[in-house]
Protein backbone atom coordinates (compact mmCIF):
# COMPACT_ATOMS: atom_id res chain seq x y z
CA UNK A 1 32.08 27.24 -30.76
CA UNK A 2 30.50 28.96 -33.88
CA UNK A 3 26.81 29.28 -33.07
CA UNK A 4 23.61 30.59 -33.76
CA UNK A 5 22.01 30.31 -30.51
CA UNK A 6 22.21 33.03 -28.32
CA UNK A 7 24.88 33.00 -26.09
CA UNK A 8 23.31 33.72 -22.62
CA UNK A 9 20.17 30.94 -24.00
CA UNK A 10 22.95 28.82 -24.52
CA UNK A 11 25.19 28.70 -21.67
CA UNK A 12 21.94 28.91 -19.50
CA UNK A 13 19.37 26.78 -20.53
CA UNK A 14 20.58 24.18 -23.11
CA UNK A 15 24.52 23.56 -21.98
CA UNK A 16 23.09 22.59 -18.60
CA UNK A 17 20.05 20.43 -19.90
CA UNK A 18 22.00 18.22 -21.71
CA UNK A 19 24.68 18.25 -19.83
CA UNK A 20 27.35 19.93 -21.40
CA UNK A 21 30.36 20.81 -19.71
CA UNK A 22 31.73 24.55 -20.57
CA UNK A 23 34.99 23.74 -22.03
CA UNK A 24 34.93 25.63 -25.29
CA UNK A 25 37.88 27.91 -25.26
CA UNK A 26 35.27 30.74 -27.10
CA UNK A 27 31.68 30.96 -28.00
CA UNK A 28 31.01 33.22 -31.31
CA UNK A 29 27.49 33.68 -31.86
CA UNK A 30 25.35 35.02 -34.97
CA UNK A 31 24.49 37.93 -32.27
CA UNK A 32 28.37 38.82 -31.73
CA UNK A 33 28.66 39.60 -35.46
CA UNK A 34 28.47 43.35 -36.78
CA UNK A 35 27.00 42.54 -39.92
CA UNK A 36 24.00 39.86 -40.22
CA UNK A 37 25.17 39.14 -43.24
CA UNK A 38 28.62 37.41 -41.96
CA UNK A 39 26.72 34.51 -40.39
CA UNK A 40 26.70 31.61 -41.32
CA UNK A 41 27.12 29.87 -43.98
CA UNK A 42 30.02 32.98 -44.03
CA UNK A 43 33.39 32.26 -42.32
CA UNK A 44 33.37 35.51 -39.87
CA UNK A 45 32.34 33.34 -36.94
CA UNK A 46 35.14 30.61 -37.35
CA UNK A 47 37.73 33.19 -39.23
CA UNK A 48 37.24 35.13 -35.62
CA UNK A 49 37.69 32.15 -33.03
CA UNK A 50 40.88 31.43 -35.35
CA UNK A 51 42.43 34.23 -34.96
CA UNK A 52 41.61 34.88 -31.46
CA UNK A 53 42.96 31.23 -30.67
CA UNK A 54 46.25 31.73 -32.51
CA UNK A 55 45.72 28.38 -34.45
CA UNK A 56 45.51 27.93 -38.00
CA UNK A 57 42.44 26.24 -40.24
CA UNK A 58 44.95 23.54 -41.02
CA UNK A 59 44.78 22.21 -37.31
CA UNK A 60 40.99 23.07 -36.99
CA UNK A 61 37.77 20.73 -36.97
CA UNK A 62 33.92 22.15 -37.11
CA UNK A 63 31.85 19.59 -35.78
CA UNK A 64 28.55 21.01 -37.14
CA UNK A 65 25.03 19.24 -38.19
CA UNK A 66 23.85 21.17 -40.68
CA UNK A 67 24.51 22.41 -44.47
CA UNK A 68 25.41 26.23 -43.59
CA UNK A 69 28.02 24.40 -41.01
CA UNK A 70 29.83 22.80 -43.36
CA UNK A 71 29.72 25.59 -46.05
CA UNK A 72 30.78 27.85 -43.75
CA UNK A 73 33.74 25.06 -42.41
CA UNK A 74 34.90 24.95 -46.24
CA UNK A 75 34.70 28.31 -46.42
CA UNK A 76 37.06 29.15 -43.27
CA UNK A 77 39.45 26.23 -44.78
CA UNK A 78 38.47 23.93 -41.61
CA UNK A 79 38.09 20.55 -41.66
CA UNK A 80 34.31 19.40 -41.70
CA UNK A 81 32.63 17.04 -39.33
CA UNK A 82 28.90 16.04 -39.42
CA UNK A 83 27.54 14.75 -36.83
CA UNK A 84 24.03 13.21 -37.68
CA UNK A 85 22.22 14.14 -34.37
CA UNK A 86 20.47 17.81 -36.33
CA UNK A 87 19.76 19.11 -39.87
CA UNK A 88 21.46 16.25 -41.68
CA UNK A 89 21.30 12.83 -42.72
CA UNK A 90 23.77 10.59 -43.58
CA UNK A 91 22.97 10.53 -47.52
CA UNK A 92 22.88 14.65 -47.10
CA UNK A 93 25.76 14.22 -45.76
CA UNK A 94 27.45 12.18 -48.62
CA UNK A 95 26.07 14.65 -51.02
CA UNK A 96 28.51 17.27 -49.50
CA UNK A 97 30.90 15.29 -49.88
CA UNK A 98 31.84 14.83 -46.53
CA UNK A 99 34.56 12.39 -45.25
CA UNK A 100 33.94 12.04 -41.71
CA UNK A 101 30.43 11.83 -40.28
CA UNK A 102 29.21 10.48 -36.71
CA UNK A 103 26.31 9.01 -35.63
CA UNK A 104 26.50 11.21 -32.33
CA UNK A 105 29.48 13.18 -30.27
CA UNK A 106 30.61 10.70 -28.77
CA UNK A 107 32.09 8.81 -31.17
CA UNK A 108 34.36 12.14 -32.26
CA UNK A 109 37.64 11.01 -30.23
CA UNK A 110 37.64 8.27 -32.73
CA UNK A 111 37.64 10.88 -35.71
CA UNK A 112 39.92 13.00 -34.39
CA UNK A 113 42.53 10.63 -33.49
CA UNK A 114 42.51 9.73 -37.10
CA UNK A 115 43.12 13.00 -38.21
CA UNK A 116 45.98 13.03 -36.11
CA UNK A 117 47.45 9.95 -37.21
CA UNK A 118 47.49 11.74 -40.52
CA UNK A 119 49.83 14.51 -39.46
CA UNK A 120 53.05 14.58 -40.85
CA UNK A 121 52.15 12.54 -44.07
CA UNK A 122 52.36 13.53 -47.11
CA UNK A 123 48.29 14.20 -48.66
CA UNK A 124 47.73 15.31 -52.15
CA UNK A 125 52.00 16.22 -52.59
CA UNK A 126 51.67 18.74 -49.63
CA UNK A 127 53.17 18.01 -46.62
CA UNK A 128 51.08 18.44 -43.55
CA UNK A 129 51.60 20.01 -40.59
């Protein structure tokens, strides 16, 4: 999770009042970054939980609700999901260009299992992984 909600805040107060299990592999918040200017919209954040994760943009989704999210997805070469439940509307949305928005996180399985019936085809003339 790429955040900008402090960590302690987060994994105290809001996780457990909207019940939120903690099963994110790593939290990187705004306040774990050296220099302010490497939040977000900037990739630092996701560039960080990457590369401490051993997986590659390719195979990586940010599910985000707002316009720095999915700058700072493109940005990192990660795969963009709104979800319209923050900053964003649908039309916003659209105007990003976004493919893959959802009303709310629950309907993500749905999403991702799509992106994962496109692995191994053929997109654009590159294969993908």
């Amino acid at each position: 999770m790429a955040t900008g909600v402090n960590p302690r805040l987060l994994k105290e107060k809001i996780m457990p009042k909207f019940d939120i299990p903690l099963v994110f592999s790593q939290i990187v918040s705004v306040y774990d970054v050296p220099d302010k200017d490497k939040g977000k919209p900037h990739p630092f954040m996701v560039e960080k939980i990457l590369s401490a994760q051993r997986i590659s943009a390719e195979e990586t989704v940010l599910v985000g609700d707002a316009r720095n999210d999915v700058l700072m997805a493109r940005a990192a070469g990660v795969t963009p999901i709104v979800v319209l439940t923050g900053h964003l509307n649908e039309a916003e949305a659209r105007g990003l260009g976004i493919a893959h928005i959802i009303p709310d996180v629950t309907h993500l399985e749905s999403v991702l299992s799509r992106l994962q019936r496109l692995e191994g085809q053929t997109i654009n003339g590159k294969e993908r992984l």
